[in-house]
N, C-alpha and C. Protein backbone atom coordinates (compact mmCIF):
# COMPACT_ATOMS: atom_id res chain seq x y z
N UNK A 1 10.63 2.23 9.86
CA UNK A 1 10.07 2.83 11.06
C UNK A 1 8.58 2.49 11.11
N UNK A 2 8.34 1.67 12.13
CA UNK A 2 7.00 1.04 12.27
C UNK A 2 5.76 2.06 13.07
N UNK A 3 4.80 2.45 13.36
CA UNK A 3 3.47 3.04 13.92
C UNK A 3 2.37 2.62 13.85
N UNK A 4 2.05 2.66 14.91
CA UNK A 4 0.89 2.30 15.44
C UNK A 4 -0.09 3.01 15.45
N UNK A 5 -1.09 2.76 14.72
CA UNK A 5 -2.40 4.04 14.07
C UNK A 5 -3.75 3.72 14.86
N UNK A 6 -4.48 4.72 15.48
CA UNK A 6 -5.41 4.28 16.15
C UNK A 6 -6.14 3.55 15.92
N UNK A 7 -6.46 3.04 14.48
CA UNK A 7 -7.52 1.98 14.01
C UNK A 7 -6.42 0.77 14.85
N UNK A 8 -5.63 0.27 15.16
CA UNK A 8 -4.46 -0.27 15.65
C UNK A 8 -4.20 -1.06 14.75
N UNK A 9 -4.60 -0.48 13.38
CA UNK A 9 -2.87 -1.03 12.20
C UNK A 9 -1.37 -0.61 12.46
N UNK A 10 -0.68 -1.21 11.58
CA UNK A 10 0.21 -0.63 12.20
C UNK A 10 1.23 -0.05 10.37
N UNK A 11 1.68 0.92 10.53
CA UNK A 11 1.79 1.65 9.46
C UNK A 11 3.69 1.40 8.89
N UNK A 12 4.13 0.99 7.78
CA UNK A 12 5.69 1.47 7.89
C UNK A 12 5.59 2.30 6.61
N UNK A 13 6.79 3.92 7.70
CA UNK A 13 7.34 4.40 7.26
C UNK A 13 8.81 4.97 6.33
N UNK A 14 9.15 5.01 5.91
CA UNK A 14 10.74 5.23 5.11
C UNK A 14 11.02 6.06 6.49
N UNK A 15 12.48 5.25 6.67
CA UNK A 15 13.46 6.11 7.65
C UNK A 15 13.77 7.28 7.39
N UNK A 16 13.89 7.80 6.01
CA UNK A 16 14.40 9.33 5.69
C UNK A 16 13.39 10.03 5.29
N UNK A 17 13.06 11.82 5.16
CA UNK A 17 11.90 12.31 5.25
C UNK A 17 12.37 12.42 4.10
N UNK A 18 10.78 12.38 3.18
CA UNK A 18 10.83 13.03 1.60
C UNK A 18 11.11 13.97 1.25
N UNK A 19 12.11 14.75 0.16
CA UNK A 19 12.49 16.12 0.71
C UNK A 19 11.21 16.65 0.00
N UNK A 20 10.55 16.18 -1.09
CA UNK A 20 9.11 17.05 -1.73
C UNK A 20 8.29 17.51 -0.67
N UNK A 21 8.01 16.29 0.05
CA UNK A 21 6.65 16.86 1.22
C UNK A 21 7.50 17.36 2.61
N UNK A 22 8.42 16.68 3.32
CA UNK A 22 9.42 16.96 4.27
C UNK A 22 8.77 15.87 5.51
N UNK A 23 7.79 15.14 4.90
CA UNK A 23 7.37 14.03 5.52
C UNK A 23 7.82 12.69 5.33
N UNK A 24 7.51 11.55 6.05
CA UNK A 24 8.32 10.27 5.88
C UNK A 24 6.79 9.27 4.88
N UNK A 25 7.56 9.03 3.96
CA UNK A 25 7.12 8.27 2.91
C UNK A 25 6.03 6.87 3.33
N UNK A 26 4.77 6.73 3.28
CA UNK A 26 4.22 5.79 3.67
C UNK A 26 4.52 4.37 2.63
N UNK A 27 5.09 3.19 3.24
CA UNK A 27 5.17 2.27 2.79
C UNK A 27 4.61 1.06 3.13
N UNK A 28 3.30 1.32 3.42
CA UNK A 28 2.23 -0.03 3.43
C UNK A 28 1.85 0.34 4.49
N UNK A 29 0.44 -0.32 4.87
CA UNK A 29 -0.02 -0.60 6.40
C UNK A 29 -0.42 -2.08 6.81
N UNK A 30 -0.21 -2.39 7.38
CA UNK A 30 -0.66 -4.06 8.00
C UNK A 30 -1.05 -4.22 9.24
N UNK A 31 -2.06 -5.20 9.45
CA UNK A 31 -2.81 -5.60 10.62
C UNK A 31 -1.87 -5.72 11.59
N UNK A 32 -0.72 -6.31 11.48
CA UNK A 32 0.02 -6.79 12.76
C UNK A 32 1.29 -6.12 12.89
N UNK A 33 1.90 -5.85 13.79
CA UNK A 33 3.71 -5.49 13.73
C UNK A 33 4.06 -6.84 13.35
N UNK A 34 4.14 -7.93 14.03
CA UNK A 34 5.35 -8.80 12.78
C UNK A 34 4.80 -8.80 11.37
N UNK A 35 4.20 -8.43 10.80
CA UNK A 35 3.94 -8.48 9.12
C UNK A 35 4.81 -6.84 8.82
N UNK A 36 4.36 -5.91 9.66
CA UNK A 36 5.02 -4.73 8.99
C UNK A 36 6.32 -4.87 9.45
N UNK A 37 6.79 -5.76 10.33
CA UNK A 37 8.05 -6.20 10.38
C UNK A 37 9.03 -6.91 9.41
N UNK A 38 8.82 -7.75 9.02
CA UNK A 38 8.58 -8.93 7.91
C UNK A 38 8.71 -7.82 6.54
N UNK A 39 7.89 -6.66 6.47
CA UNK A 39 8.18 -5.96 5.04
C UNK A 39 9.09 -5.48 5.43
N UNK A 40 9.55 -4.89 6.36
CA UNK A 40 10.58 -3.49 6.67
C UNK A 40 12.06 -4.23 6.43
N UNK A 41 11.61 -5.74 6.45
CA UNK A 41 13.27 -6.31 6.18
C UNK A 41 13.87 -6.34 4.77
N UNK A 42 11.78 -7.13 4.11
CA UNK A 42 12.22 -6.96 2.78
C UNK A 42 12.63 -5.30 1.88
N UNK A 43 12.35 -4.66 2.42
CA UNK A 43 12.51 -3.12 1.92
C UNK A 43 13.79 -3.07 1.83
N UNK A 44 14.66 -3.12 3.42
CA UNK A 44 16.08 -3.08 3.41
C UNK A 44 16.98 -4.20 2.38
N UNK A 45 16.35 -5.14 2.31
CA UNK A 45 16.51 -6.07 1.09
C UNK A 45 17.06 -5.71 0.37
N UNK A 46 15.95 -5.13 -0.06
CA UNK A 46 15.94 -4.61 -1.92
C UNK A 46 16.41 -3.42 -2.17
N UNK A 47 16.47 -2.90 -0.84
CA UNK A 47 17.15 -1.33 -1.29
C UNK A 47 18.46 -1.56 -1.56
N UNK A 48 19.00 -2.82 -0.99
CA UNK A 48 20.59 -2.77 -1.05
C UNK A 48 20.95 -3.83 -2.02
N UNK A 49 19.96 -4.37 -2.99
CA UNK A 49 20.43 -5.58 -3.36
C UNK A 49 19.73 -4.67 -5.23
């Protein structure tokens, strides 16, 4: 789950909320959506591999 942060990085989040905090897990920030795009695939990647 990708966002857009007013500095206009753009932030990815974990799809499921953490149950410790009940918030969604920050997993990197990057200058562009296709780069935080580009990770969000490798994430699903590796989560399943």
């Amino acid at each position: 789950m990708i966002r857009k942060l007013r500095s206009g990085e753009y932030r990815l989040y974990s799809r499921k909320t953490d149950p410790k905090t009940g918030k969604r897990r920050n997993l990197g920030t990057f200058k562009s959506r296709a780069k935080a795009e580009a990770h969000e695939r490798a994430v699903q990647y590796f989560k399943h591999h």
